[in-house]
Protein backbone atom coordinates (compact mmCIF):
# COMPACT_ATOMS: atom_id res chain seq x y z
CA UNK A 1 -35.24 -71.38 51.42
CA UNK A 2 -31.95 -72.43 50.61
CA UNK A 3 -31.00 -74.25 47.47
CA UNK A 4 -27.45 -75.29 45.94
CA UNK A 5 -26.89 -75.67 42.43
CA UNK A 6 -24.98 -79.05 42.12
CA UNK A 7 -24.97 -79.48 38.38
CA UNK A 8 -22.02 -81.44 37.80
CA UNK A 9 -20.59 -78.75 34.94
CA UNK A 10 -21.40 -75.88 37.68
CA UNK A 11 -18.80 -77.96 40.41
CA UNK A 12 -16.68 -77.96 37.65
CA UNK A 13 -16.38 -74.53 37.35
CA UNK A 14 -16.16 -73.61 40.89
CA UNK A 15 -12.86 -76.06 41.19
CA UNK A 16 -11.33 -74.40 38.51
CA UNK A 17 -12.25 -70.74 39.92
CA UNK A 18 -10.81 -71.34 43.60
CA UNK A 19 -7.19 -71.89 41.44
CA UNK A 20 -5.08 -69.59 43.27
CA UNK A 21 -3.46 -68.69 39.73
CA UNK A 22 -6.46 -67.88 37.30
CA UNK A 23 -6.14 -65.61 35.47
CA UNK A 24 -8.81 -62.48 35.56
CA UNK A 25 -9.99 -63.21 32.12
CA UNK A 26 -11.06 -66.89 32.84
CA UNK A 27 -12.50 -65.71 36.53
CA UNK A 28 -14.58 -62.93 34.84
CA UNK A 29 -15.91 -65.73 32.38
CA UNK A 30 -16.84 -68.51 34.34
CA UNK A 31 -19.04 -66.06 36.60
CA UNK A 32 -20.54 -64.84 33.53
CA UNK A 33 -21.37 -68.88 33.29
CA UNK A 34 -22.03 -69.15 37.03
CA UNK A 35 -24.76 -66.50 36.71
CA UNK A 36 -26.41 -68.19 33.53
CA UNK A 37 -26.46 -71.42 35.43
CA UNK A 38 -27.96 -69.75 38.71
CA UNK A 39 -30.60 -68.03 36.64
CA UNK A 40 -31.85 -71.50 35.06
CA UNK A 41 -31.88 -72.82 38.21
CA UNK A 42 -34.10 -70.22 39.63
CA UNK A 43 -36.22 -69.71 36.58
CA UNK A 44 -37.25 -73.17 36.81
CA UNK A 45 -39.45 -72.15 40.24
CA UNK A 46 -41.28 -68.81 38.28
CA UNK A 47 -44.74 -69.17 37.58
CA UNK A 48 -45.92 -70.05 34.27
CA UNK A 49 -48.97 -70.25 31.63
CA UNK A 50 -49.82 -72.18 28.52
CA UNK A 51 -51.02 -70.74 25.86
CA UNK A 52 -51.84 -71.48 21.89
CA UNK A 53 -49.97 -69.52 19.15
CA UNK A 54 -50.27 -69.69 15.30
CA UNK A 55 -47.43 -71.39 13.86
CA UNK A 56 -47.03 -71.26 9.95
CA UNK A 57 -48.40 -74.53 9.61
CA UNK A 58 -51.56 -74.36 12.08
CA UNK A 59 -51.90 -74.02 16.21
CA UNK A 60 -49.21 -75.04 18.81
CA UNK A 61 -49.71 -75.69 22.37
CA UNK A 62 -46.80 -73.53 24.18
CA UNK A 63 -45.99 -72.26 27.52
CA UNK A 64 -44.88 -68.29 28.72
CA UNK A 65 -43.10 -67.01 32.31
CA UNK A 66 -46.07 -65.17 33.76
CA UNK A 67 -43.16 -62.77 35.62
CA UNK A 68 -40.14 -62.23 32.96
CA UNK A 69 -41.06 -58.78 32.92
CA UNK A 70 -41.56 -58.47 36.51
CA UNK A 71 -37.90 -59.15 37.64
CA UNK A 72 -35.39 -56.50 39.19
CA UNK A 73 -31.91 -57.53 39.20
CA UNK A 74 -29.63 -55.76 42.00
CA UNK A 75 -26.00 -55.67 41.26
CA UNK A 76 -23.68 -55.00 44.20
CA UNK A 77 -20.99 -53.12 42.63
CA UNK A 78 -18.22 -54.09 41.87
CA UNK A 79 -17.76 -57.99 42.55
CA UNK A 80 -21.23 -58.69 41.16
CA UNK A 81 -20.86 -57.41 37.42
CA UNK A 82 -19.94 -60.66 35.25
CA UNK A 83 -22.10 -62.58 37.63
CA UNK A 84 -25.16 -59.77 36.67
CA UNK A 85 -23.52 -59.56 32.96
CA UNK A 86 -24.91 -63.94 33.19
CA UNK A 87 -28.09 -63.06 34.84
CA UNK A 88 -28.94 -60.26 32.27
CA UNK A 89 -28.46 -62.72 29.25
CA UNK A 90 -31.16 -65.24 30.83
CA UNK A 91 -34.00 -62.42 32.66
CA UNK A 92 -33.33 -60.07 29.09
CA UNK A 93 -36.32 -58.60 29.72
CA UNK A 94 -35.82 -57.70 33.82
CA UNK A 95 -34.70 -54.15 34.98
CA UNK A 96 -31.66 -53.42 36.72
CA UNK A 97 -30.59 -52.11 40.13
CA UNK A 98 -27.25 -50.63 41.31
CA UNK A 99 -26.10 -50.57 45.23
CA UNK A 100 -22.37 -49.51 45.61
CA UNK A 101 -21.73 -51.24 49.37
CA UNK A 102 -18.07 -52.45 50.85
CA UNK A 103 -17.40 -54.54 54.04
CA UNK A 104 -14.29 -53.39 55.90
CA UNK A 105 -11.99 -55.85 57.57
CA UNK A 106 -11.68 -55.68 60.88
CA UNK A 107 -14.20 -56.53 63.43
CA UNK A 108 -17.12 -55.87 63.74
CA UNK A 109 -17.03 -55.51 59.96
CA UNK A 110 -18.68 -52.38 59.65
CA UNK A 111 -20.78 -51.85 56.21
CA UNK A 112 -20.20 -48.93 54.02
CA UNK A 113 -23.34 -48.09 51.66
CA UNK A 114 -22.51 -45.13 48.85
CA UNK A 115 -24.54 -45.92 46.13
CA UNK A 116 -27.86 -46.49 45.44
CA UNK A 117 -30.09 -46.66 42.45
CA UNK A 118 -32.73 -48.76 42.72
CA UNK A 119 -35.97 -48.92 40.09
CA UNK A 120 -39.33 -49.81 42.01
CA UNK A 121 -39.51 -52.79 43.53
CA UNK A 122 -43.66 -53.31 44.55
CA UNK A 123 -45.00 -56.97 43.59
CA UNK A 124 -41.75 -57.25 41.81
CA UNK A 125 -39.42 -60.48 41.77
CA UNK A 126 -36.07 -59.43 43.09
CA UNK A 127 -33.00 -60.74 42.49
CA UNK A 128 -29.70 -59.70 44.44
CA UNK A 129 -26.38 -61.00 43.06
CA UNK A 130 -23.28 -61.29 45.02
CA UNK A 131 -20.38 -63.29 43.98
CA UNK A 132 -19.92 -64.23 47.92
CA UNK A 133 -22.06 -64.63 51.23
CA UNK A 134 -18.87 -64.39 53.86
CA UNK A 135 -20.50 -62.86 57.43
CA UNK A 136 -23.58 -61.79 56.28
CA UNK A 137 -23.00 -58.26 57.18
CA UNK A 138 -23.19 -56.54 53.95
CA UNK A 139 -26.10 -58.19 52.17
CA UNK A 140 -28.36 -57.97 55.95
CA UNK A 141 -27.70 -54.36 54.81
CA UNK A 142 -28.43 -54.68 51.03
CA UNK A 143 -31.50 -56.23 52.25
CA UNK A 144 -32.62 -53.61 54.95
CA UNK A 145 -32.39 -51.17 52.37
CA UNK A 146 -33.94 -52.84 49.53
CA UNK A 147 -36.95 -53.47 52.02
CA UNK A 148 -37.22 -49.88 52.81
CA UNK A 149 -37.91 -48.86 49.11
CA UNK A 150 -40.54 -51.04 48.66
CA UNK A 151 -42.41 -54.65 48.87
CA UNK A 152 -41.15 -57.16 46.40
CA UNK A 153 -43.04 -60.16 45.72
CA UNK A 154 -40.02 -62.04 45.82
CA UNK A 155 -36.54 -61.44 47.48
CA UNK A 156 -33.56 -63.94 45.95
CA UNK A 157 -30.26 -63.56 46.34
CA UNK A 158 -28.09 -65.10 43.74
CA UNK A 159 -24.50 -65.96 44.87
CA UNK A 160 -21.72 -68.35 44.33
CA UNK A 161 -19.91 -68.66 47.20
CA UNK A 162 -21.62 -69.21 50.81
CA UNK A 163 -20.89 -69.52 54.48
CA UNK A 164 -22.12 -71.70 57.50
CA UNK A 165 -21.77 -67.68 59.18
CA UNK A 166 -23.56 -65.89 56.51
CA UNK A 167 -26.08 -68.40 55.93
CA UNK A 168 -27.27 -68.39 59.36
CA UNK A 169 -27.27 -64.89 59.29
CA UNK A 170 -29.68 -63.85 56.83
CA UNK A 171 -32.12 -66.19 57.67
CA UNK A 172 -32.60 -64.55 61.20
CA UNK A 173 -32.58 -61.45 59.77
CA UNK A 174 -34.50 -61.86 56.23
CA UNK A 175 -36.10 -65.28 57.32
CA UNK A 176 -38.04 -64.76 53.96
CA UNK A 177 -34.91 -64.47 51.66
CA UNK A 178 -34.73 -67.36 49.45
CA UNK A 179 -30.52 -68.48 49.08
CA UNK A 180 -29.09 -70.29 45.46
CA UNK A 181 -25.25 -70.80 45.71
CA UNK A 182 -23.11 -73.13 44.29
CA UNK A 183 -20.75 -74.05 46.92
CA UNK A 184 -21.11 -73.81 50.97
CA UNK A 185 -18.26 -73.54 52.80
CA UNK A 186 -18.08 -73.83 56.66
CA UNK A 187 -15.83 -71.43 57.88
CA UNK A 188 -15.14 -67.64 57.94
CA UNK A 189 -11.62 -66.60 59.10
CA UNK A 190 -11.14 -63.70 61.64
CA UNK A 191 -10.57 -61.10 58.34
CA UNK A 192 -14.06 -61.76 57.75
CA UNK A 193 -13.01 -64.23 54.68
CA UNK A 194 -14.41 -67.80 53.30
CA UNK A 195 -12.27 -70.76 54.22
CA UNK A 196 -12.79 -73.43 51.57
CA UNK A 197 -14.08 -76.61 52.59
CA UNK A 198 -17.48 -78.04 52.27
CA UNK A 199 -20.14 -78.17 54.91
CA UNK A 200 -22.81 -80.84 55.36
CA UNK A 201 -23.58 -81.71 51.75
CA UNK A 202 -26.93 -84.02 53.02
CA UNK A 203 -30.64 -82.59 53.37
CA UNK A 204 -28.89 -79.91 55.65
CA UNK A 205 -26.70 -77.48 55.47
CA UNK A 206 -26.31 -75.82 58.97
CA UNK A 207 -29.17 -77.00 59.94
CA UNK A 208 -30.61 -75.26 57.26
CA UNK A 209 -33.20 -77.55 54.87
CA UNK A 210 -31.61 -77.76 51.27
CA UNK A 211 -34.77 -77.63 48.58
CA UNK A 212 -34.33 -80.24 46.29
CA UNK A 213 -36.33 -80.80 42.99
């Protein structure tokens, strides 16, 4: 499943955060934002219940997430921290996974994977944030290895940036992985890095069906 968050205030920031002069201060922000906004996005799909509770003036009708508690959030050190640092302040309640991995740059783009702390991950709602999906490479890996440790309920990865090439890629590899990005760019340059420029922004992206509400 593949979904892009379109709110108009999330396109805003994603203009201002391809500027090739922001500064690190504003960058480091507006992925703090860009995680907050791909967290309500994604919260809106979790399972829910309604319950009554005593108010101080008599009994309300209200609603709970069945899973807040449930939630594992991976972050891929070290581009992922303000976008995990947004996550965090939505899923307070989730626990929190660390995988130190690095792409290198020349083909075939071979993954390096040094770190790894991971809490348990059985029947749990996962959630893997990367700042950007380029050629897939590193998060097929992420992936691999997160499915060794255990079963999760749900497997989500979380980004902001995402290519026609890496796209493609973890759907034949993770065909259950369910995508929420902001932008999707079409092409990857032979470094292994995004071009910008928007890709099929219709029911498809890459032939891939965009969920919509």
């Amino acid at each position: 499943m593949l979904k892009k968050v379109d709110h108009l205030l999330v396109q805003d920031i994603i203009t201002s955060i391809r500027e090739s002069e922001i500064s690190r201060s504003n960058f480091r922000d507006y992925m703090i934002e860009l995680g907050r906004f791909l967290s309500y996005e994604f919260a809106d799909t979790l399972e829910k219940n309604s319950i009554s509770i005593k108010t101080p003036l008599g009994i309300s009708e209200g609603t709970i997430i069945k899973d807040k508690k449930n939630i594992v959030v991976i972050n891929v050190l070290r581009a992922a921290i303000p976008l995990v640092e947004g996550i965090m302040k939505v899923f307070t309640e989730s626990e929190c996974g660390v995988i130190g991995a690095w792409r290198e740059d020349v083909e075939p783009f071979k993954v390096n994977l040094n770190y790894l702390r991971i809490p348990s991950l059985d029947n749990k709602i996962v959630i893997v944030a990367d700042p950007m999906l380029a050629t897939g490479n590193t998060m097929n890996m992420i992936l691999d290895e997160i499915k060794k440790l255990g079963t999760p309920k749900r497997l989500v990865l979380l980004t902001v940036i995402s290519s026609e090439e890496g796209i493609k890629s973890l759907f034949k590899s993770h065909p259950d992985i369910e995508i929420y990005t902001c932008a999707l760019d079409k092409e990857v340059n032979k470094e292994g890095y995004i071009i910008p420029g928007l890709g099929d922004a219709g029911d498809k992206c890459f032939g891939v069906p965009i969920k919509k509400k």
